[in-house]
PDB file of N, CA and C in Angstrom:
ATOM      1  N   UNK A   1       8.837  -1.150 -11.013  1.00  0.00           N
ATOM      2  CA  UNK A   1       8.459  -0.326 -12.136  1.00  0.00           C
ATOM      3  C   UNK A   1       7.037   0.186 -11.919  1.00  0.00           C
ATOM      4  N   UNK A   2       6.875   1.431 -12.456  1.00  0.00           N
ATOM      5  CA  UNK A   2       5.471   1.823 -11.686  1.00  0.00           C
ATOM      6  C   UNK A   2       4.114   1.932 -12.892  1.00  0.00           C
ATOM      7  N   UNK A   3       2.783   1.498 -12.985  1.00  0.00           N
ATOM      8  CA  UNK A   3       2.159   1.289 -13.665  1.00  0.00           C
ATOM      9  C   UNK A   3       1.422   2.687 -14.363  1.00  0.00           C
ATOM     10  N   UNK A   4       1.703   3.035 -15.404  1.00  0.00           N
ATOM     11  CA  UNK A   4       1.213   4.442 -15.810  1.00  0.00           C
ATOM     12  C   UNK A   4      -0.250   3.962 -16.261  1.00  0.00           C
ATOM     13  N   UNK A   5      -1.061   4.983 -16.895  1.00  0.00           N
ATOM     14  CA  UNK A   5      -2.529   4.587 -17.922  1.00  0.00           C
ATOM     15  C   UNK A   5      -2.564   5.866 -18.745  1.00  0.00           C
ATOM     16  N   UNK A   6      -2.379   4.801 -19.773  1.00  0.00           N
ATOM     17  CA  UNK A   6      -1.956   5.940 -21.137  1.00  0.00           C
ATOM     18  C   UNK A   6      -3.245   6.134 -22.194  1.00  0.00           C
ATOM     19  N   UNK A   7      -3.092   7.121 -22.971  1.00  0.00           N
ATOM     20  CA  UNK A   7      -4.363   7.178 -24.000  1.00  0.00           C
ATOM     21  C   UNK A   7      -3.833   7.474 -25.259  1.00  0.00           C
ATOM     22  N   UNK A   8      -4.097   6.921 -26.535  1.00  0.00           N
ATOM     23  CA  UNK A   8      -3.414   6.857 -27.734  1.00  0.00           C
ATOM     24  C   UNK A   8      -4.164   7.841 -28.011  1.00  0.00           C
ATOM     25  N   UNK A   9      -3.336   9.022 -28.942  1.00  0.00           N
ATOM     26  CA  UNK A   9      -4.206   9.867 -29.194  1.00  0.00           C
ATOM     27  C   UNK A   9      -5.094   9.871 -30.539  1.00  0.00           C
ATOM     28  N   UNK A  10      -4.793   8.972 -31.888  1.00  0.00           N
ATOM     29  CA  UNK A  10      -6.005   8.918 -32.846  1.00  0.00           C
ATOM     30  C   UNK A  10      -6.856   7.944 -32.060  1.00  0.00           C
ATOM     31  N   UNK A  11      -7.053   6.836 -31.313  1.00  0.00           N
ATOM     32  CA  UNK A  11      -7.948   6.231 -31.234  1.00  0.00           C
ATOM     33  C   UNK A  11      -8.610   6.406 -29.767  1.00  0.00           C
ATOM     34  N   UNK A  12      -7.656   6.652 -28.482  1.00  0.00           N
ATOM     35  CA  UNK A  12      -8.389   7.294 -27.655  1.00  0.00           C
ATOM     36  C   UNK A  12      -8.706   6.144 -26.971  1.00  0.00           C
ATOM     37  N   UNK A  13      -7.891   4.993 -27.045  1.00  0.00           N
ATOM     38  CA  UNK A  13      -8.065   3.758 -26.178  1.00  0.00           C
ATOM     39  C   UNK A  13      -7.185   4.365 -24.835  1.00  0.00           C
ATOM     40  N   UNK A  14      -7.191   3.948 -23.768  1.00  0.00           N
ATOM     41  CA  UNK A  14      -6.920   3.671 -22.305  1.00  0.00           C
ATOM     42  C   UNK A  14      -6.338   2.690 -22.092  1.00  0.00           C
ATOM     43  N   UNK A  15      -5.053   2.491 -21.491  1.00  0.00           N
ATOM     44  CA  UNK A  15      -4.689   1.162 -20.607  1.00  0.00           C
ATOM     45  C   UNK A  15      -3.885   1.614 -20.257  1.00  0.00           C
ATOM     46  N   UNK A  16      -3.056   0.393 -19.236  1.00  0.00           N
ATOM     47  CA  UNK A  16      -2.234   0.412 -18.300  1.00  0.00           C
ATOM     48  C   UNK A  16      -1.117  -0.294 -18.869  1.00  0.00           C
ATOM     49  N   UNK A  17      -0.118   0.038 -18.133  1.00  0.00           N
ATOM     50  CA  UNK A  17       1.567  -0.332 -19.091  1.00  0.00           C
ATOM     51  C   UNK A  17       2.618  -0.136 -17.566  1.00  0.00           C
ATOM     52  N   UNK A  18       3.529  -1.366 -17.585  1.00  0.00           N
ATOM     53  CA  UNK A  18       4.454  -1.174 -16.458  1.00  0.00           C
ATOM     54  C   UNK A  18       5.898  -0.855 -17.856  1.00  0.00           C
ATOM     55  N   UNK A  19       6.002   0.719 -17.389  1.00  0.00           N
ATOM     56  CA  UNK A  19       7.532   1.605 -17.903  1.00  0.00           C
ATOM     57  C   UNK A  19       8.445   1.884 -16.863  1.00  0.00           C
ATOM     58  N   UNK A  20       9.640   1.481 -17.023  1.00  0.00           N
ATOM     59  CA  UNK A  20      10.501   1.939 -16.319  1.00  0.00           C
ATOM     60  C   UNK A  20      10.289   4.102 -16.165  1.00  0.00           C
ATOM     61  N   UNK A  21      10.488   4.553 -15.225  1.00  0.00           N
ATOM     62  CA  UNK A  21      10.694   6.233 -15.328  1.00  0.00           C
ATOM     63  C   UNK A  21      10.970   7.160 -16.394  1.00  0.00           C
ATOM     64  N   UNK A  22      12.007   6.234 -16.301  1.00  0.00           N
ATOM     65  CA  UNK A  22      13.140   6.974 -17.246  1.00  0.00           C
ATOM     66  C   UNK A  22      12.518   6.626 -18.632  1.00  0.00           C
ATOM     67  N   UNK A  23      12.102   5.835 -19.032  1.00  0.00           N
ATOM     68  CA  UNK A  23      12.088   5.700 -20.818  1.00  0.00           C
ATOM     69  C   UNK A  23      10.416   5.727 -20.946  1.00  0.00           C
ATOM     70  N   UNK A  24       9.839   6.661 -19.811  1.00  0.00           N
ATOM     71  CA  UNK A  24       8.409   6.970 -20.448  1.00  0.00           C
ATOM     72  C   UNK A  24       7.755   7.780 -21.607  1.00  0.00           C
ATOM     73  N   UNK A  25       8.893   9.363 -21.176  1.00  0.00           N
ATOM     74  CA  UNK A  25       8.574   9.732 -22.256  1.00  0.00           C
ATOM     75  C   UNK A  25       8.863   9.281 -23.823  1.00  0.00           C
ATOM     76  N   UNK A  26       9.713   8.332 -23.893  1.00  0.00           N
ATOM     77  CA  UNK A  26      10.331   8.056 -25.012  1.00  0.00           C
ATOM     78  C   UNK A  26       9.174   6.696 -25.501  1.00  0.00           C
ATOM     79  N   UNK A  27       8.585   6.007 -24.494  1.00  0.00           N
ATOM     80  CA  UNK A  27       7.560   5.153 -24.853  1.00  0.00           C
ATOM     81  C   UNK A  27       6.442   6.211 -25.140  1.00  0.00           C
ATOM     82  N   UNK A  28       6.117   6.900 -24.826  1.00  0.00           N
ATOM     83  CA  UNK A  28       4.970   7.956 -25.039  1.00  0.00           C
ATOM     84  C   UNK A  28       4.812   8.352 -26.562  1.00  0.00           C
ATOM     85  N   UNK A  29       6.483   8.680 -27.042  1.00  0.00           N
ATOM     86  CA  UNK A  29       6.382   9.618 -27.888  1.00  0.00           C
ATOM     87  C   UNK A  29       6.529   8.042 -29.554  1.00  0.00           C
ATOM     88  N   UNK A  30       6.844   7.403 -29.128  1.00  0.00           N
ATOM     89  CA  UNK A  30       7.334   6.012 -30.177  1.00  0.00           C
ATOM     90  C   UNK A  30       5.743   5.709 -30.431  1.00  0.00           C
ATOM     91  N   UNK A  31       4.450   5.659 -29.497  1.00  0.00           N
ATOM     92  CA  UNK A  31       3.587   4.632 -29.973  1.00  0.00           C
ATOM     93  C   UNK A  31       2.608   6.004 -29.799  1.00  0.00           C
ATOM     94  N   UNK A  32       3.001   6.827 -30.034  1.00  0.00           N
ATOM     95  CA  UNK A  32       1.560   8.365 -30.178  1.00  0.00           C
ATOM     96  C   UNK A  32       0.546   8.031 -29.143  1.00  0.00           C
ATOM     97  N   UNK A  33       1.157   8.631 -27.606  1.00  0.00           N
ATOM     98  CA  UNK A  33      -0.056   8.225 -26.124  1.00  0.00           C
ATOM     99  C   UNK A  33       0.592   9.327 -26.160  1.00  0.00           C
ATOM    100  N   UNK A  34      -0.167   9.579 -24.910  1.00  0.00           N
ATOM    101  CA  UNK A  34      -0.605  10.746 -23.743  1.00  0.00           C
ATOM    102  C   UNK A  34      -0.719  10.055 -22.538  1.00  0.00           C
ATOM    103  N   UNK A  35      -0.051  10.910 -21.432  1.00  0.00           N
ATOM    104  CA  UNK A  35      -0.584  10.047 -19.996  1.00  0.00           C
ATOM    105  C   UNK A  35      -1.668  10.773 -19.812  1.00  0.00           C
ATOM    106  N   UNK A  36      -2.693   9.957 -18.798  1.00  0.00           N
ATOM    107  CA  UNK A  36      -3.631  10.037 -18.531  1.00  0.00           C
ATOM    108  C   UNK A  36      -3.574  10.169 -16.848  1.00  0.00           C
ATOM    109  N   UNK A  37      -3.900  11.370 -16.100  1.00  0.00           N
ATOM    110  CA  UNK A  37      -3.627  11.212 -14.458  1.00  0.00           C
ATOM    111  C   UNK A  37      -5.017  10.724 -14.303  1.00  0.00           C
ATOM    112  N   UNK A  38      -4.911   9.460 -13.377  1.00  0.00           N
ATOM    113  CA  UNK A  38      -6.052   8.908 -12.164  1.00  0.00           C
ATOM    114  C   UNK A  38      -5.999   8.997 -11.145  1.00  0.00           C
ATOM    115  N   UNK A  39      -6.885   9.124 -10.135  1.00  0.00           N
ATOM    116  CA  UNK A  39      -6.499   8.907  -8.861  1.00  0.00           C
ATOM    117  C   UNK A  39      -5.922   7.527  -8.134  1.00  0.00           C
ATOM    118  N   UNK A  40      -5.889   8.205  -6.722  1.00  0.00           N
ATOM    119  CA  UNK A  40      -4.680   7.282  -6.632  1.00  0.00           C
ATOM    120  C   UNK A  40      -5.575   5.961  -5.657  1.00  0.00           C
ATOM    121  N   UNK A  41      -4.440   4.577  -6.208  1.00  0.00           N
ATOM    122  CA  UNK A  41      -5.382   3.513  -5.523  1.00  0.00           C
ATOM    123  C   UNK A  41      -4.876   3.787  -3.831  1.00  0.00           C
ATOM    124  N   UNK A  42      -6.295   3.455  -3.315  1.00  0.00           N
ATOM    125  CA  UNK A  42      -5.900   3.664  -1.773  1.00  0.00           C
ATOM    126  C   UNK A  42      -6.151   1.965  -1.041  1.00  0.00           C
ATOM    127  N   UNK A  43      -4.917   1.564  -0.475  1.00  0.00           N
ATOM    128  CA  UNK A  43      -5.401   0.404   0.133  1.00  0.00           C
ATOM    129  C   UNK A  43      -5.862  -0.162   1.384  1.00  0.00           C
ATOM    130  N   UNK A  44      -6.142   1.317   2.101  1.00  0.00           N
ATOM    131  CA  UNK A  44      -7.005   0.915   3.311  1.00  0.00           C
ATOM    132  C   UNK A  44      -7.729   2.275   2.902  1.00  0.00           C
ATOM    133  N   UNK A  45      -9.343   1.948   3.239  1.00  0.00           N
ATOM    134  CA  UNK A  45     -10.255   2.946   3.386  1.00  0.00           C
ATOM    135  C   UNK A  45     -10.854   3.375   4.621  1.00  0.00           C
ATOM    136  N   UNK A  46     -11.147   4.852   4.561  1.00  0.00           N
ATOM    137  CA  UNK A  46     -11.463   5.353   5.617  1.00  0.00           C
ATOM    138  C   UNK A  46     -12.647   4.796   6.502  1.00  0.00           C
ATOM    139  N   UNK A  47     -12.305   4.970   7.747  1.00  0.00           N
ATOM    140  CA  UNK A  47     -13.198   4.385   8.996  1.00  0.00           C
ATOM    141  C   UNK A  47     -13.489   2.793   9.100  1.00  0.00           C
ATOM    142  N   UNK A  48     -12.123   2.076   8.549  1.00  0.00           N
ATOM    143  CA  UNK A  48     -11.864   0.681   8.269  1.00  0.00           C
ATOM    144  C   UNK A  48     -10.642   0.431   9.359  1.00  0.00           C
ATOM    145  N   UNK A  49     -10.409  -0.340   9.970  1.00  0.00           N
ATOM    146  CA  UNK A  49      -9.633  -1.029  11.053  1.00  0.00           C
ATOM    147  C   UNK A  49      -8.457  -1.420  10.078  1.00  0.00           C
ATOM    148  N   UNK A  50      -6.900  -0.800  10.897  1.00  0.00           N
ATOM    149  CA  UNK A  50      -5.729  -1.091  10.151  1.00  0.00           C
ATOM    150  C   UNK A  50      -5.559  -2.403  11.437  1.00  0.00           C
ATOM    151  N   UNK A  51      -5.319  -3.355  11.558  1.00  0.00           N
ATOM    152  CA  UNK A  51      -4.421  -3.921  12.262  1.00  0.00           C
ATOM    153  C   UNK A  51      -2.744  -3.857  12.492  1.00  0.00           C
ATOM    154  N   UNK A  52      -2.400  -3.195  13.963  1.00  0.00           N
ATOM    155  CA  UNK A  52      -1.486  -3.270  14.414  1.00  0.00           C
ATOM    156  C   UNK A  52      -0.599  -3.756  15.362  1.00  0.00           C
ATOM    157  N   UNK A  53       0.722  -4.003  15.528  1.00  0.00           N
ATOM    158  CA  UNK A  53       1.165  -5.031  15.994  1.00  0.00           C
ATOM    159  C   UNK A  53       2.008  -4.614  17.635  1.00  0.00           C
ATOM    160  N   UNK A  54       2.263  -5.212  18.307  1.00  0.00           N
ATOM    161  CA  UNK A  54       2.674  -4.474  19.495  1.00  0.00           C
ATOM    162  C   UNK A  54       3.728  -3.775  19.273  1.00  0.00           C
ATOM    163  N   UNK A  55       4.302  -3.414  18.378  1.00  0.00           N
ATOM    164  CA  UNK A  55       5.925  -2.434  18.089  1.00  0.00           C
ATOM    165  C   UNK A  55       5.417  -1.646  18.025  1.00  0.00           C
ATOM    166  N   UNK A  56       4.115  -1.125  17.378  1.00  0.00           N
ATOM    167  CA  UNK A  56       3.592  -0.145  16.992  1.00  0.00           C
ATOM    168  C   UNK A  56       3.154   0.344  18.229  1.00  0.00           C
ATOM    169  N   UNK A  57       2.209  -0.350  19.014  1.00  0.00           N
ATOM    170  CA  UNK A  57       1.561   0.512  19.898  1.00  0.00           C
ATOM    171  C   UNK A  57       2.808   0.397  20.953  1.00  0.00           C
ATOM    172  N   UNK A  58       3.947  -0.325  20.990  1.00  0.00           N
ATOM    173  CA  UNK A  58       5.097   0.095  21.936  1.00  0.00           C
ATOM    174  C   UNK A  58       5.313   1.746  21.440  1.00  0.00           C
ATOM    175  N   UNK A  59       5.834   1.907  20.127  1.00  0.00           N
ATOM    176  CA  UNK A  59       6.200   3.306  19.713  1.00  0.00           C
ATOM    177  C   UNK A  59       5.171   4.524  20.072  1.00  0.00           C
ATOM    178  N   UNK A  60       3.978   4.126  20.111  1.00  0.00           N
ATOM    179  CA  UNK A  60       2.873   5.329  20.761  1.00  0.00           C
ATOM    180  C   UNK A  60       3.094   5.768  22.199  1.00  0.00           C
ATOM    181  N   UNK A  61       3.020   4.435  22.590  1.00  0.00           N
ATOM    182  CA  UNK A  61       3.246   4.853  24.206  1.00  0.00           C
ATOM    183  C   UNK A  61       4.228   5.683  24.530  1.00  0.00           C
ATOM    184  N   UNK A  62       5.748   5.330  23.521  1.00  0.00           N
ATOM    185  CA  UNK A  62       7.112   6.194  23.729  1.00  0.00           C
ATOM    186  C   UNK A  62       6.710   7.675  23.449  1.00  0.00           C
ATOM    187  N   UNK A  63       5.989   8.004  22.464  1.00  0.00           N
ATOM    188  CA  UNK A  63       5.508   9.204  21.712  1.00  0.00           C
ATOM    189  C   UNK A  63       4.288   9.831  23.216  1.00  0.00           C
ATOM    190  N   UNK A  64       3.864   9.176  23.258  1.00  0.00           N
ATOM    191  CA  UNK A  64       2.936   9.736  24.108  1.00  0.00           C
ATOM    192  C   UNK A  64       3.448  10.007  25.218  1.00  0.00           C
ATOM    193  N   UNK A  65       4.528   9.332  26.047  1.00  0.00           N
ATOM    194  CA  UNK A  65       4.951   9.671  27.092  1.00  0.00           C
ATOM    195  C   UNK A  65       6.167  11.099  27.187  1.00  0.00           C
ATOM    196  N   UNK A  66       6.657  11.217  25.756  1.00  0.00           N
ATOM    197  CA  UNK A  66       7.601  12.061  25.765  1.00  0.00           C
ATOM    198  C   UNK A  66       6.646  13.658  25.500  1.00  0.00           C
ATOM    199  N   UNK A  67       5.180  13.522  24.690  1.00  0.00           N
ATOM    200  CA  UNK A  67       4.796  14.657  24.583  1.00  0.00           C
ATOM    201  C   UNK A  67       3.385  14.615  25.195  1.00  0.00           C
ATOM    202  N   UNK A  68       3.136  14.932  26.682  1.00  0.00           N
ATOM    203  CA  UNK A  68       2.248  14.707  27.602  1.00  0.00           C
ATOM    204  C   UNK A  68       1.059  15.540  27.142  1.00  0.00           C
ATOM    205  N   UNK A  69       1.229  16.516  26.135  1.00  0.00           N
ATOM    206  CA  UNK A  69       0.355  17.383  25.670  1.00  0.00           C
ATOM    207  C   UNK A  69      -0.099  17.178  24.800  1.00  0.00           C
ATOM    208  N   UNK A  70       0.320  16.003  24.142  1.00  0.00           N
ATOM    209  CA  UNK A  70      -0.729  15.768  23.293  1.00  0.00           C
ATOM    210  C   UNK A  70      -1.315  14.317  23.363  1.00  0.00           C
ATOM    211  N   UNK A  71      -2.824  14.405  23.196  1.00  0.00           N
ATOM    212  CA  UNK A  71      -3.937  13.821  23.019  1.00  0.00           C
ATOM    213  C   UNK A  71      -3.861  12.528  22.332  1.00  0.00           C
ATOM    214  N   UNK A  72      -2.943  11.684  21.921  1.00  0.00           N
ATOM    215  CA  UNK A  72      -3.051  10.234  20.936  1.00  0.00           C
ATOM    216  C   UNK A  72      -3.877   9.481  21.447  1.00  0.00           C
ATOM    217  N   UNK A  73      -4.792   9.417  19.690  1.00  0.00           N
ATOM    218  CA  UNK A  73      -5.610   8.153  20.260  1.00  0.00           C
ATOM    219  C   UNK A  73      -4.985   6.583  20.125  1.00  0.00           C
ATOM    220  N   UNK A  74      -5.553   6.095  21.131  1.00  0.00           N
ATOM    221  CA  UNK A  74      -4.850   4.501  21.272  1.00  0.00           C
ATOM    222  C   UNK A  74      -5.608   2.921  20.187  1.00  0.00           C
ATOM    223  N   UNK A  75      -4.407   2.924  19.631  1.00  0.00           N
ATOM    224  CA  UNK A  75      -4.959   1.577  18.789  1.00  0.00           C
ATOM    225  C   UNK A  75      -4.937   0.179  19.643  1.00  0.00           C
TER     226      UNK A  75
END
């Protein structure tokens, strides 16, 4: 179920609520909110080390060997 962040509209409080898809708008419209768009959580940040496992860098090598023209950098 995916976590929305809603804002009531007389009081203008904020929070977070796990709604099924389907019955958002109908939770929206029962307790007087508004969704609220945030950005999105990111769980690796840029110029931070992903650790990867040898399947992965097996699959590069396959990729790299089939398209000689292009440039992959190696993890």
């Amino acid at each position: 179920m995916p976590t929305y962040t809603f804002r009531n509209k007389k009081t203008g409080e904020e929070f977070d609520h796990f709604v099924k898809m389907d019955d958002k708008e109908q939770y929206m419209k029962d307790n007087n909110l508004e969704s609220v768009i945030t950005g999105l959580n990111m769980l690796h940040s840029a110029g931070s080390t992903i650790p990867v496992d040898d399947g992965f860098r097996e699959v590069q090598d396959k990729i790299a060997q089939t398209h000689k023209a292009h440039n992959m950098n190696r993890h």
